[in-house]
Protein backbone atom coordinates (compact mmCIF):
# COMPACT_ATOMS: atom_id res chain seq x y z
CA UNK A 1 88.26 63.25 82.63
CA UNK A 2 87.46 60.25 80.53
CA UNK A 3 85.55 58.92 78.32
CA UNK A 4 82.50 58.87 80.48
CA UNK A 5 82.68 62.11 82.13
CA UNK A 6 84.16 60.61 85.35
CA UNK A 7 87.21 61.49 87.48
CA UNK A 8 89.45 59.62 90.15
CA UNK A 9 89.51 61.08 93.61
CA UNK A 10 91.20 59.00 96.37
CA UNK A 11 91.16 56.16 94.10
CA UNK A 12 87.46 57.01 92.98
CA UNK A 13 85.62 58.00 90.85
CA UNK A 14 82.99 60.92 90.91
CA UNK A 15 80.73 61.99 87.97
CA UNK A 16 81.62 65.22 86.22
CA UNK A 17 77.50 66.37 86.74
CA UNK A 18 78.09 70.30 85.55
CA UNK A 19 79.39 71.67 82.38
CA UNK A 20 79.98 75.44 81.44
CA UNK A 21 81.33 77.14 78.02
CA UNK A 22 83.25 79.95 78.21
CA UNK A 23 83.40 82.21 75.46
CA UNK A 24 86.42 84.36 75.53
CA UNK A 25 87.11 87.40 72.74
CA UNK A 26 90.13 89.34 72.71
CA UNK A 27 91.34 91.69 70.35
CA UNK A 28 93.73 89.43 68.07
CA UNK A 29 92.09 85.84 68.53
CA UNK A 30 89.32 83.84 70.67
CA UNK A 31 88.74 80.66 72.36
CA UNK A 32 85.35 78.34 73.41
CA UNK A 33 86.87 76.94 76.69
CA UNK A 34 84.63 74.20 78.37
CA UNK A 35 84.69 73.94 82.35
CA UNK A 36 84.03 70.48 84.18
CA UNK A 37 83.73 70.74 87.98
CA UNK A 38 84.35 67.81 90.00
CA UNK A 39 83.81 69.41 93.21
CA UNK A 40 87.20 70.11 94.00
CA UNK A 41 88.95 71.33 91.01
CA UNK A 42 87.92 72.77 87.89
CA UNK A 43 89.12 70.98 84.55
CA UNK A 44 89.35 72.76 81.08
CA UNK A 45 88.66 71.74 77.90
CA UNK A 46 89.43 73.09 74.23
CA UNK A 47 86.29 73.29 72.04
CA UNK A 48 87.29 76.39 69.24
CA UNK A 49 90.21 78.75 68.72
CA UNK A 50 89.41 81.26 66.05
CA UNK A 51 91.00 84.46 64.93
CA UNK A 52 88.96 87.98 66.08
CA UNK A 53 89.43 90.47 63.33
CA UNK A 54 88.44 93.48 62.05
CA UNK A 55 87.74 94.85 58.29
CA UNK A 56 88.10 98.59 57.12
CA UNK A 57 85.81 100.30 54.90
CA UNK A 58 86.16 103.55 53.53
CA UNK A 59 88.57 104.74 56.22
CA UNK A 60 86.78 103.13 58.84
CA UNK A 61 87.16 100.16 60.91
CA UNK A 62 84.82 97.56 62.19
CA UNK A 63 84.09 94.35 63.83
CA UNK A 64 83.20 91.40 62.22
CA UNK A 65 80.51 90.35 64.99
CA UNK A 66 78.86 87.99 62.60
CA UNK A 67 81.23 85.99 62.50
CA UNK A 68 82.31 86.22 66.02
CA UNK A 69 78.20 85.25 66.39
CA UNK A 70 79.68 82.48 64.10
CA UNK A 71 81.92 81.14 66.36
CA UNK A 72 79.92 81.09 69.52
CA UNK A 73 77.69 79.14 67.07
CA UNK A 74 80.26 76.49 66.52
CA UNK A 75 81.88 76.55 70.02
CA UNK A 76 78.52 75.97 71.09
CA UNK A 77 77.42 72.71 69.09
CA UNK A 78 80.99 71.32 69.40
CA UNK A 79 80.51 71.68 73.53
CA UNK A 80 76.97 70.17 73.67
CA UNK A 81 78.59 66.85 71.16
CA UNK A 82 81.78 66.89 73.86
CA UNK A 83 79.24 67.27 76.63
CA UNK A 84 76.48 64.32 75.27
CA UNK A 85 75.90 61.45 77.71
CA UNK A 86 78.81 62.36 80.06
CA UNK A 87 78.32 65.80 81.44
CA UNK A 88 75.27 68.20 81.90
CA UNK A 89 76.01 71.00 79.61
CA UNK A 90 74.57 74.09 81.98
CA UNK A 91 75.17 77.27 80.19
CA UNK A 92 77.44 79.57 77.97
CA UNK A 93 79.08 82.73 79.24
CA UNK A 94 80.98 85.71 76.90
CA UNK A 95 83.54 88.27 77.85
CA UNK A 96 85.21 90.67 75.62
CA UNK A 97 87.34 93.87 75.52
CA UNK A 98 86.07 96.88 76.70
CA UNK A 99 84.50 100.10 75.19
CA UNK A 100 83.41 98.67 71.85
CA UNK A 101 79.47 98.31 71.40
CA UNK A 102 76.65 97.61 68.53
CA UNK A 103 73.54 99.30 68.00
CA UNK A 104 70.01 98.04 67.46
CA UNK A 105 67.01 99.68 65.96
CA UNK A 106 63.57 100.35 67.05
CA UNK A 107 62.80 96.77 65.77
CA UNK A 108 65.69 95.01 67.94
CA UNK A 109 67.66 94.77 64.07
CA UNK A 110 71.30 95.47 63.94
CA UNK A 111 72.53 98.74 62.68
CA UNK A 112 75.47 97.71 60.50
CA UNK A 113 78.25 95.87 62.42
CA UNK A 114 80.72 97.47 65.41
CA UNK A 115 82.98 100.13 64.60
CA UNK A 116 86.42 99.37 66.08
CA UNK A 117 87.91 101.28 69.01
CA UNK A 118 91.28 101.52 67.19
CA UNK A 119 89.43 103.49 64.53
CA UNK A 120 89.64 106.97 67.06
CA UNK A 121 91.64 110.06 65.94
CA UNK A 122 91.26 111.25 69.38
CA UNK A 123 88.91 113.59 68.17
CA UNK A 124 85.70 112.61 70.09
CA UNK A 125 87.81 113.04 73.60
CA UNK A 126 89.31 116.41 72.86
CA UNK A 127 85.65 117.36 72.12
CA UNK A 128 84.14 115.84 74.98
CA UNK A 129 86.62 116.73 78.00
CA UNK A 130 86.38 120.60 76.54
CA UNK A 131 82.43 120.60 77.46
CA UNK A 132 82.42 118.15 80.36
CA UNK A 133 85.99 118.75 81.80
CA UNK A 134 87.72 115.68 82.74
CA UNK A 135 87.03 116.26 86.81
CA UNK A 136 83.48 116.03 86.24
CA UNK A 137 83.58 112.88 83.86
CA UNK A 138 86.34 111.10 86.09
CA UNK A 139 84.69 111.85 89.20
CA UNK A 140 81.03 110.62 87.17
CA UNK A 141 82.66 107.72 85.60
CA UNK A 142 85.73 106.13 87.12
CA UNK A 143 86.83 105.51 84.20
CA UNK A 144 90.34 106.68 82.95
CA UNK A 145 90.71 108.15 79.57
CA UNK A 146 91.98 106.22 76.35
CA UNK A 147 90.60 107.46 72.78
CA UNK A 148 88.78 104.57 72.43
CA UNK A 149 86.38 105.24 75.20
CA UNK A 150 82.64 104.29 74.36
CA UNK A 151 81.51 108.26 75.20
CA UNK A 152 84.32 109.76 72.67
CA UNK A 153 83.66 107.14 70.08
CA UNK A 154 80.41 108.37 70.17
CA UNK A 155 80.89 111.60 69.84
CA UNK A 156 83.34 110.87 66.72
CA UNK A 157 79.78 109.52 65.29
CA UNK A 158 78.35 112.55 65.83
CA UNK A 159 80.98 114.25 64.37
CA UNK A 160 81.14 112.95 60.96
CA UNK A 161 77.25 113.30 61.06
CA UNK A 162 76.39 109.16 61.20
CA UNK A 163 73.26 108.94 60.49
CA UNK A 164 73.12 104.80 62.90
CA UNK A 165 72.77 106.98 66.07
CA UNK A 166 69.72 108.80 64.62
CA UNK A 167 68.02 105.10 64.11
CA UNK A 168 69.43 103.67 67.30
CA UNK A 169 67.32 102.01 69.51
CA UNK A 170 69.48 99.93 72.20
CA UNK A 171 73.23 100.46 72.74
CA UNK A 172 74.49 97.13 74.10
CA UNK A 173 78.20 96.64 74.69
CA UNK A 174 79.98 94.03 72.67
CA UNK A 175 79.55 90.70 74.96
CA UNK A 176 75.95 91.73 75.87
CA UNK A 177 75.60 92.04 71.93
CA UNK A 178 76.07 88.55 71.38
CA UNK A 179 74.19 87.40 74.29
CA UNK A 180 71.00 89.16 72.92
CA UNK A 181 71.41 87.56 69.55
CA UNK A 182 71.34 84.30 72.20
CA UNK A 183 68.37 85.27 73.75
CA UNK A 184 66.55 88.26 72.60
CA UNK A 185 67.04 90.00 76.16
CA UNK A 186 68.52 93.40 76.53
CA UNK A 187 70.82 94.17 79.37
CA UNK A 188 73.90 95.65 80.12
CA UNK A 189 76.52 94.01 82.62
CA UNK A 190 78.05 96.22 84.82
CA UNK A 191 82.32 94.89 84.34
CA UNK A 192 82.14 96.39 80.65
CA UNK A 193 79.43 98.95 81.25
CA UNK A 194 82.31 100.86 83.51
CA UNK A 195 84.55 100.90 80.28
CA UNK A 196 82.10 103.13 78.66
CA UNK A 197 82.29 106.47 80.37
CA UNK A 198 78.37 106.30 79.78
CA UNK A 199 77.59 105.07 83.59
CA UNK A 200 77.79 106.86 86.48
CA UNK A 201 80.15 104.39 88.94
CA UNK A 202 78.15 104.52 92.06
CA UNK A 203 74.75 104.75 91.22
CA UNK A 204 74.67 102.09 88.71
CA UNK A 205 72.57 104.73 86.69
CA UNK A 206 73.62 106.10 82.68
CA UNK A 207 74.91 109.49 83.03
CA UNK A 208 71.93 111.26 80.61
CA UNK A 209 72.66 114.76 81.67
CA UNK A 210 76.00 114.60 80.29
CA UNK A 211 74.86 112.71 77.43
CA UNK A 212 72.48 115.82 76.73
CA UNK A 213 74.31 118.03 77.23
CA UNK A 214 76.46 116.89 74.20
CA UNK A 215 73.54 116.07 71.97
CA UNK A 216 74.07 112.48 71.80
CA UNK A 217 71.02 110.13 72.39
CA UNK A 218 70.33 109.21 76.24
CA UNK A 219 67.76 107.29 76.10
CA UNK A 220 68.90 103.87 74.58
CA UNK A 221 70.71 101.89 77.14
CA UNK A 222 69.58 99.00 78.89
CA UNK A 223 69.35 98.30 82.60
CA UNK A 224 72.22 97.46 84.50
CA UNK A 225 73.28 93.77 85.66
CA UNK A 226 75.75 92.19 87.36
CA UNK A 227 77.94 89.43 86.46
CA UNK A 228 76.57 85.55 88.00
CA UNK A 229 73.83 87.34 89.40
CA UNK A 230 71.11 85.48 86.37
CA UNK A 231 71.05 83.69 83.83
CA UNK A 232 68.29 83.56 80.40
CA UNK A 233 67.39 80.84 78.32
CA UNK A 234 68.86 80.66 74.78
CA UNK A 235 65.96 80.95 72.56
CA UNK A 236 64.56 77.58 71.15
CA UNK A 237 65.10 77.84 67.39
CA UNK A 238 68.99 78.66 68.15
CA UNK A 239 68.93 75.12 70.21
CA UNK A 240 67.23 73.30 67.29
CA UNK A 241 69.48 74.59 65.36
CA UNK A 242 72.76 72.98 67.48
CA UNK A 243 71.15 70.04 68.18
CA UNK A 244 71.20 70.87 72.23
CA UNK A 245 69.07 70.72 75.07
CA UNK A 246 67.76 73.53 77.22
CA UNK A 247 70.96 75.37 78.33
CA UNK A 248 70.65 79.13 79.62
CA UNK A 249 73.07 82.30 78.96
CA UNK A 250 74.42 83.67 81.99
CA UNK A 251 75.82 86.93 81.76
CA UNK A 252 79.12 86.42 83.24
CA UNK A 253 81.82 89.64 84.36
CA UNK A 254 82.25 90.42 80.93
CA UNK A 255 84.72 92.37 80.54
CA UNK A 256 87.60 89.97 79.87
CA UNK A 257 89.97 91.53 82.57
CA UNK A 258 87.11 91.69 85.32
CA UNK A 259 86.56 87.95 84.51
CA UNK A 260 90.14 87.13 84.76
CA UNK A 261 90.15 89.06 88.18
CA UNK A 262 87.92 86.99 89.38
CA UNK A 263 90.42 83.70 88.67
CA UNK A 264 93.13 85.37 90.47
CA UNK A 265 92.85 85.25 94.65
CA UNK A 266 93.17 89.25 96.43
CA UNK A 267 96.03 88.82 98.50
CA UNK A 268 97.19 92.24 100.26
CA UNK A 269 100.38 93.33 98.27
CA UNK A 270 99.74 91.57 94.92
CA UNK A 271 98.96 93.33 92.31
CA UNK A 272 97.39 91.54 89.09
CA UNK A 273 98.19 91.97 85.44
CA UNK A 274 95.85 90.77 82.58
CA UNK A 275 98.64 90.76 79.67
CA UNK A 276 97.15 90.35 76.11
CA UNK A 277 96.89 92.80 73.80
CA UNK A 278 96.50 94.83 76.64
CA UNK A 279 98.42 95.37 79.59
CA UNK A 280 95.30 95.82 82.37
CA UNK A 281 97.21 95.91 85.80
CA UNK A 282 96.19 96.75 88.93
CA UNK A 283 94.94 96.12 92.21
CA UNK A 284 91.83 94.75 94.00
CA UNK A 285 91.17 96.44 97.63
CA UNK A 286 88.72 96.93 100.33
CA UNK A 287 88.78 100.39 100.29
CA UNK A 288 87.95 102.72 97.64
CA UNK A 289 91.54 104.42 96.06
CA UNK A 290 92.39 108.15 96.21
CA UNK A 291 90.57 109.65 93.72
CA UNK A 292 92.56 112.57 92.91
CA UNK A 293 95.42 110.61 92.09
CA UNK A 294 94.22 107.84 90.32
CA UNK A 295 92.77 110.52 87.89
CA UNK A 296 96.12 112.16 87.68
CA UNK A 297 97.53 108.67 86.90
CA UNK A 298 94.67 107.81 84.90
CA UNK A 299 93.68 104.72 86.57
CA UNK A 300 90.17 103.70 86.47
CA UNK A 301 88.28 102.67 89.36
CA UNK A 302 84.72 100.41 90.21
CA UNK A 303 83.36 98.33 92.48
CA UNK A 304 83.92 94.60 92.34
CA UNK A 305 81.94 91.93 93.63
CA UNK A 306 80.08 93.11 96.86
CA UNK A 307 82.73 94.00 99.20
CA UNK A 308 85.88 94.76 96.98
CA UNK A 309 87.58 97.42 94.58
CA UNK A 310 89.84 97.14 91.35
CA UNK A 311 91.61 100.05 90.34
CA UNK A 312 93.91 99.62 86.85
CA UNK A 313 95.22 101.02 84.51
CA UNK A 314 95.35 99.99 80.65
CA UNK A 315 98.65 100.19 78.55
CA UNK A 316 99.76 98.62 75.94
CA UNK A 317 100.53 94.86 75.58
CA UNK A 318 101.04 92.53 72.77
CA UNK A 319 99.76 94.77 70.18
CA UNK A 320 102.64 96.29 69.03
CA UNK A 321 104.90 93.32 68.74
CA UNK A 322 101.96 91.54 67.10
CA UNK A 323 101.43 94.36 64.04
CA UNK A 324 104.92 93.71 63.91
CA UNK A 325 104.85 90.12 63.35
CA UNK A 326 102.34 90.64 60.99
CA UNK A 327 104.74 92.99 58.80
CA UNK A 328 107.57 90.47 58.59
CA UNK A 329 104.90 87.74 57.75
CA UNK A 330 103.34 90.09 54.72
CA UNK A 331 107.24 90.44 54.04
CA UNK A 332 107.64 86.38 53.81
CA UNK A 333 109.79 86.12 57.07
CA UNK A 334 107.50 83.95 59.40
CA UNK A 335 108.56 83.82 62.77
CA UNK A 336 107.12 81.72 65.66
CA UNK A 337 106.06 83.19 69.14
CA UNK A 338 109.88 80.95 70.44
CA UNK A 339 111.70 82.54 67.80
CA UNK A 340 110.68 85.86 68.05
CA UNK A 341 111.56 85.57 72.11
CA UNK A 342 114.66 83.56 71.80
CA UNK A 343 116.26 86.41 69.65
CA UNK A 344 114.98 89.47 71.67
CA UNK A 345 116.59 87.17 75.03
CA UNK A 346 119.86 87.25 72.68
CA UNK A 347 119.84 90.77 71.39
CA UNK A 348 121.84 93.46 72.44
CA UNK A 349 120.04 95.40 75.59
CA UNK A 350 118.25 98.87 75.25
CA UNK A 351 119.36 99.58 71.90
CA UNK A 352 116.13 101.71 72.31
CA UNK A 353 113.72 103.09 74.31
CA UNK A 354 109.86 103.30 73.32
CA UNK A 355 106.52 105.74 74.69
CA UNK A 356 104.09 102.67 74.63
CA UNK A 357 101.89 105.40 75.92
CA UNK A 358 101.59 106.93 72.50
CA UNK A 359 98.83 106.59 70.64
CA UNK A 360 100.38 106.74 67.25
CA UNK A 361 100.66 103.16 68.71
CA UNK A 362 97.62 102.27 69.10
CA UNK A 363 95.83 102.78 65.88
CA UNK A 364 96.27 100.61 63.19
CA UNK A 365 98.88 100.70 60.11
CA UNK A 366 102.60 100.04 59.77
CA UNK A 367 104.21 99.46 63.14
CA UNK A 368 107.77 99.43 61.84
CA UNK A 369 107.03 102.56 59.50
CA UNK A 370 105.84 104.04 63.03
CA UNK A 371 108.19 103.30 65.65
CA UNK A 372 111.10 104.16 62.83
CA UNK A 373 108.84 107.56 62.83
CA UNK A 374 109.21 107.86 66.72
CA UNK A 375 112.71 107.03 67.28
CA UNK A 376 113.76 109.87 64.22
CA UNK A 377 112.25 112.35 66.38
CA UNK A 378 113.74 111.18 69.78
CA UNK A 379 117.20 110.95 68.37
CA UNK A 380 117.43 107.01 68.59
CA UNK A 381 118.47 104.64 65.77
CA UNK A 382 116.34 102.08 64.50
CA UNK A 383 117.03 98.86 65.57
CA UNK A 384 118.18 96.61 63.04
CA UNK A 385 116.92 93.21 63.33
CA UNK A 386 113.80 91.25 64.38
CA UNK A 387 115.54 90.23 67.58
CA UNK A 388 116.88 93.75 68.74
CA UNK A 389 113.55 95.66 67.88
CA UNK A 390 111.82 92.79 69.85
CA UNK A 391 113.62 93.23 72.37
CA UNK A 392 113.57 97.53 72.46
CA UNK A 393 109.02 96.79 72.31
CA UNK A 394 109.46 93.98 75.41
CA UNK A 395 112.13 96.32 77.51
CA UNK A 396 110.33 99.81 76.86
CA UNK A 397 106.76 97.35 78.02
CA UNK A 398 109.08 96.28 81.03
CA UNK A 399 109.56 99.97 81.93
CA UNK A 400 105.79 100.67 81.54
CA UNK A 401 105.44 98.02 84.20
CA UNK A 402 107.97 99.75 86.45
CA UNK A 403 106.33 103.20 86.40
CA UNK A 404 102.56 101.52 86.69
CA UNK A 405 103.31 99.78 89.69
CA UNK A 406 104.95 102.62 91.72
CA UNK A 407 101.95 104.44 91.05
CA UNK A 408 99.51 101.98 92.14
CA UNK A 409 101.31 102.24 95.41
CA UNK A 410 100.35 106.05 95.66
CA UNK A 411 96.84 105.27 94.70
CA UNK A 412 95.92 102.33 96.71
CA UNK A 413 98.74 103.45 99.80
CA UNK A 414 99.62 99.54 99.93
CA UNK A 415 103.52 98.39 99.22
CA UNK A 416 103.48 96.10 96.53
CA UNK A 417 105.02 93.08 97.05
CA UNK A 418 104.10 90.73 94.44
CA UNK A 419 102.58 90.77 90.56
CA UNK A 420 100.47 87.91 89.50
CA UNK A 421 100.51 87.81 85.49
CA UNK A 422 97.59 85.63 83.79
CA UNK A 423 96.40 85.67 80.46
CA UNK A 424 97.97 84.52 77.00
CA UNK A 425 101.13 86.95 78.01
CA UNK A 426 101.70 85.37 81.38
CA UNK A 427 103.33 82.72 78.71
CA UNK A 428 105.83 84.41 77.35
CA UNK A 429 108.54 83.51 80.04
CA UNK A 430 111.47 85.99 78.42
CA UNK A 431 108.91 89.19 79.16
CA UNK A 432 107.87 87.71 82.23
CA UNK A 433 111.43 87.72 83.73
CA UNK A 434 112.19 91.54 81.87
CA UNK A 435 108.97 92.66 84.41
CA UNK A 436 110.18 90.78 87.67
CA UNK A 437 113.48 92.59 86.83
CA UNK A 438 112.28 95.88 86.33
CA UNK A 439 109.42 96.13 88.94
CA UNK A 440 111.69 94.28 91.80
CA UNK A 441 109.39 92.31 93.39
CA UNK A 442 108.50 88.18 92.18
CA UNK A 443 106.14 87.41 88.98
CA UNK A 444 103.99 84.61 89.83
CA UNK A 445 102.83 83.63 85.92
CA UNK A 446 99.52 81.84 85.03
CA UNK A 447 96.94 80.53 84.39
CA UNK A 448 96.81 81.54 80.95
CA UNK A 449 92.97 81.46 80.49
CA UNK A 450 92.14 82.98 83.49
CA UNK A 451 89.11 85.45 82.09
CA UNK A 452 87.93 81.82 80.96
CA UNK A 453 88.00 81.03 84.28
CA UNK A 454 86.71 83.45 86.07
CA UNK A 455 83.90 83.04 83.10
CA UNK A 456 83.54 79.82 84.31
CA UNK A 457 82.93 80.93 87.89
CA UNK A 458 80.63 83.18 87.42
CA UNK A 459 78.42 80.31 85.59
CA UNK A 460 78.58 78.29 88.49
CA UNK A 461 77.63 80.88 90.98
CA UNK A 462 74.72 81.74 88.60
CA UNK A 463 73.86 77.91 88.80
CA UNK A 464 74.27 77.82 92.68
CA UNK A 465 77.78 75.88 92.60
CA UNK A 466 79.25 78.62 94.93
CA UNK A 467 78.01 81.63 96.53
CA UNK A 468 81.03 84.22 96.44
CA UNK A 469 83.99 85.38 94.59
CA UNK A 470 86.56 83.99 97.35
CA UNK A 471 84.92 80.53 96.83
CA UNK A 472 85.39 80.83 93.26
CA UNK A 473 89.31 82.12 93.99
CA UNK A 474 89.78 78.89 96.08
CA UNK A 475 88.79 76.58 93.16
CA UNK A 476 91.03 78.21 90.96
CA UNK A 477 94.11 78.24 93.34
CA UNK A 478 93.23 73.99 93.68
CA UNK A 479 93.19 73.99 90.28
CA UNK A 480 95.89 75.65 88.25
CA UNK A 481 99.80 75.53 88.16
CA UNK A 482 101.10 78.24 88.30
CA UNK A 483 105.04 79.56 87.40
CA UNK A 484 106.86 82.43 89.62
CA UNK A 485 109.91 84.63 88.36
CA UNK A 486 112.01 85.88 90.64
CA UNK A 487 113.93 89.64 89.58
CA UNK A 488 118.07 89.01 89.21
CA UNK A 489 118.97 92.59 90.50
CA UNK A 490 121.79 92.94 88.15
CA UNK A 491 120.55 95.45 86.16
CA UNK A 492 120.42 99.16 86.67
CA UNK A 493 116.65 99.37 85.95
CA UNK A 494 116.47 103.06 87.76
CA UNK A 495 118.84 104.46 85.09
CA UNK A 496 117.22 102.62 82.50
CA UNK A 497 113.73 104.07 83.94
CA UNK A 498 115.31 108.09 83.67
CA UNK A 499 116.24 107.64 80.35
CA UNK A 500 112.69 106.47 79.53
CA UNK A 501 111.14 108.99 81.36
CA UNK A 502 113.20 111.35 79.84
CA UNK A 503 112.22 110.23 76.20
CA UNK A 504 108.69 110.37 77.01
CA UNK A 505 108.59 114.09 78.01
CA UNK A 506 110.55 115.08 75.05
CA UNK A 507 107.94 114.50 72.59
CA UNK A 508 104.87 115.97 73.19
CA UNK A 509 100.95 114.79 72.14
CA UNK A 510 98.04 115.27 73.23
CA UNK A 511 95.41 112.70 73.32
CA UNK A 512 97.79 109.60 74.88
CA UNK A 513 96.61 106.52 75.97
């Protein structure tokens, strides 16, 4: 695009006439990615890059969504100055992680700021699966069973008697959080609502009896939406205040790996990975997966669009090697993303083997102190070295792959043949070959901001640009490069897979990912 908005096609040029913003929060960092359609191909454009954190007080960790309200702010004013006299800047969309949520009062007034999903004890889901049963909830829900679940994290509330659910008004889900402080409208969006264990899968309705039946309130969620089906107008002092013209809020898919789904094309076979700091993989079919295992293999399981199904499973991703980087940084040893990979591609191979299942894992605190922890107990050294313990996180990630994929065969009773990576992950070419390796069949790698685009998408349906999802998967196939990894098959990943197998059942925990 240049200067005036315009692009060459043929040798001519056509005017860039529609604009979208893309607002894109993940657990570690997030981005305000603008989208210029010419018709053909989508183009992106940088507007903000800001780090997503969260702050602990008295034992307890939260979100700062101020400040991510902050930085749609900003994203928002720089768009509509990158957008002035060449493009027509249309609307803003959000996605986010799943499961975490904010409450308003009676008055439509935040209640404090949003506790953090990493906070859980795994308290709240010991207590809730011993009245409900996890049959009922699964088979209610569709929703597999991590700690952090919205339904357990409210019970944990409950538990330690917080008095913000007794003033609670509206519970609205992280990205639909931030798009009432847009607009003042209340809804929820079905993508994240399905991470909550609050919503009954098929009916599209909030599951009150089970709510009552634990005490917790059932009365303060809002009605159900889907993703590019509408779109609100931000309210007028907030456009004042960015200097822009009328632009709407569309609610998009919002949760981040149902919007990146929607960049990546359903080919029978291919199974899709959103790598972060999460690993969300799974498949998207036309028929509904076997229930019975994809509970056993705690795989969750919703509708998508109007004719298909995704089914996936979340595991762990770049967290752990990130809280890791973070402890050699606090230790003065500041490594880059190249460095860190470039010694874990030279370090000596399955020095150890890691549970990323655990969720001693996922919580917050000293990674080292807690895979040193784990190791002691299954009888493996430590690795010495930031490239060798890289390497043990990315291989033991690479087996978590492995095991994921043969069980999405069970679930969905297709042969996968292919795993399409996208996300910031699907850069990180040394882990992208250790996967292709382990799970034998070719990683096709990219696009990187693919819940931008399918963010993007979801605008333009919203604004009439395309009708369907498999329109939207065309653009994006016109549009992005993308890399493939072929496996070497000189490795004995099977043995490799026993011994990790054989780890993971010699420790036992209850409340796992």
């Amino acid at each position: 695009m240049d200067d005036r908005g315009t692009v060459k096609r043929n040798g001519r040029e056509i005017a860039m006439v529609r604009s979208y913003l893309a607002m894109d929060y993940g657990g570690s960092s997030g981005r305000g990615i603008l989208g210029h359609y010419d018709g053909e191909k989508l183009i992106l454009e940088e507007v903000n890059r800001f780090p997503d954190f969260f702050v602990e007080i008295n034992g307890i960790c939260y979100w700062d969504t101020f400040m991510m309200l902050q930085n749609l702010k900003e994203s928002l004013k720089t768009a509509g100055q990158k957008c002035r006299n060449k493009t027509e800047l249309v609307s803003v969309g959000i996605d986010t992680w799943g499961t975490d949520y904010g409450l308003l009062d009676g008055q439509g007034n935040p209640i404090g700021t949003s506790v953090c999903e990493r906070n859980t004890q795994g308290a709240g889901r010991k207590a809730v699966t011993e009245k409900i049963g996890e049959k009922v909830l699964y088979e209610k829900t569709g929703t597999h069973f991590l700690d952090g679940n919205t339904l357990f994290q409210l019970y944990e509330r409950k538990l330690r008697e917080d008095s913000g659910l007794e003033y609670a008004g509206t519970l609205l889900m992280l990205p639909d959080l931030l798009g009432y402080f847009l607009t003042g409208e209340c809804f929820s969006e079905y993508s994240d609502a399905v991470t909550s264990m609050l919503l009954d899968v098929e009916s599209e309705t909030w599951n009150v009896d089970i709510l009552e039946k634990l005490g917790l309130p059932a009365d303060i969620y809002p009605k159900v939406i889907h993703g590019g089906e509408k779109s609100f107008s931000v309210k007028k002092e907030l456009l004042e205040e960015l200097h822009l013209k009328g632009i709407n809020y569309t609610p998009v898919l919002s949760h981040d790996t149902a919007s990146a789904i929607a960049a990546v094309p359903h080919v029978p076979g291919q199974a899709f990975c959103s790598s972060g700091t999460w690993s969300i993989m799974g498949v998207v079919t036309k028929e509904p997966p076997a229930k019975d295992r994809a509970r056993q293999y705690n795989f969750a399981s919703s509708k998508f669009g109007n004719s298909f199904y995704k089914t996936h499973r979340d595991f762990m991703g770049m967290w752990m090697i990130t809280q890791c980087k973070r402890v050699w940084e606090a230790e003065g040893r500041k490594y880059s993303w190249e460095e860190i990979t470039d010694a874990a591609a030279k370090a000596e191979e399955f020095a150890a083997v890691i549970d990323v299942d655990r969720s001693e894992f996922f919580n917050v605190g000293n990674m080292h102190g807690k895979i040193e922890r784990y190791l002691a107990r299954t009888g493996q050294r430590m690795p010495q070295g930031m490239g060798v313990l890289s390497r043990c996180i990315y291989e033991s990630l690479a087996l978590r792959y492995r095991r994921t994929a043969r069980q999405l065969q069970e679930i969905s009773g297709e042969k996968i043949t292919s795993l399409c990576i996208v996300g910031g992950g699907s850069r990180n070419r040394f882990l992208n070959q250790l996967i292709a390796d382990a799970v034998e069949v070719p990683v096709i790698a990219g696009p990187s901001e693919a819940a931008c685009i399918g963010n993007i998408l979801m605008q333009m349906k919203a604004d009439g640009q395309i009708q369907t999802l498999e329109e939207g998967w065309k653009i994006a196939e016109n549009s992005f490069e993308k890399e493939v990894f072929l496996p070497d098959g000189t490795q004995d990943w099977e043995s490799y897979d026993r011994k990790y197998q054989s780890i993971k059942e010699s420790v036992k925990e209850e409340g796992k990912l």
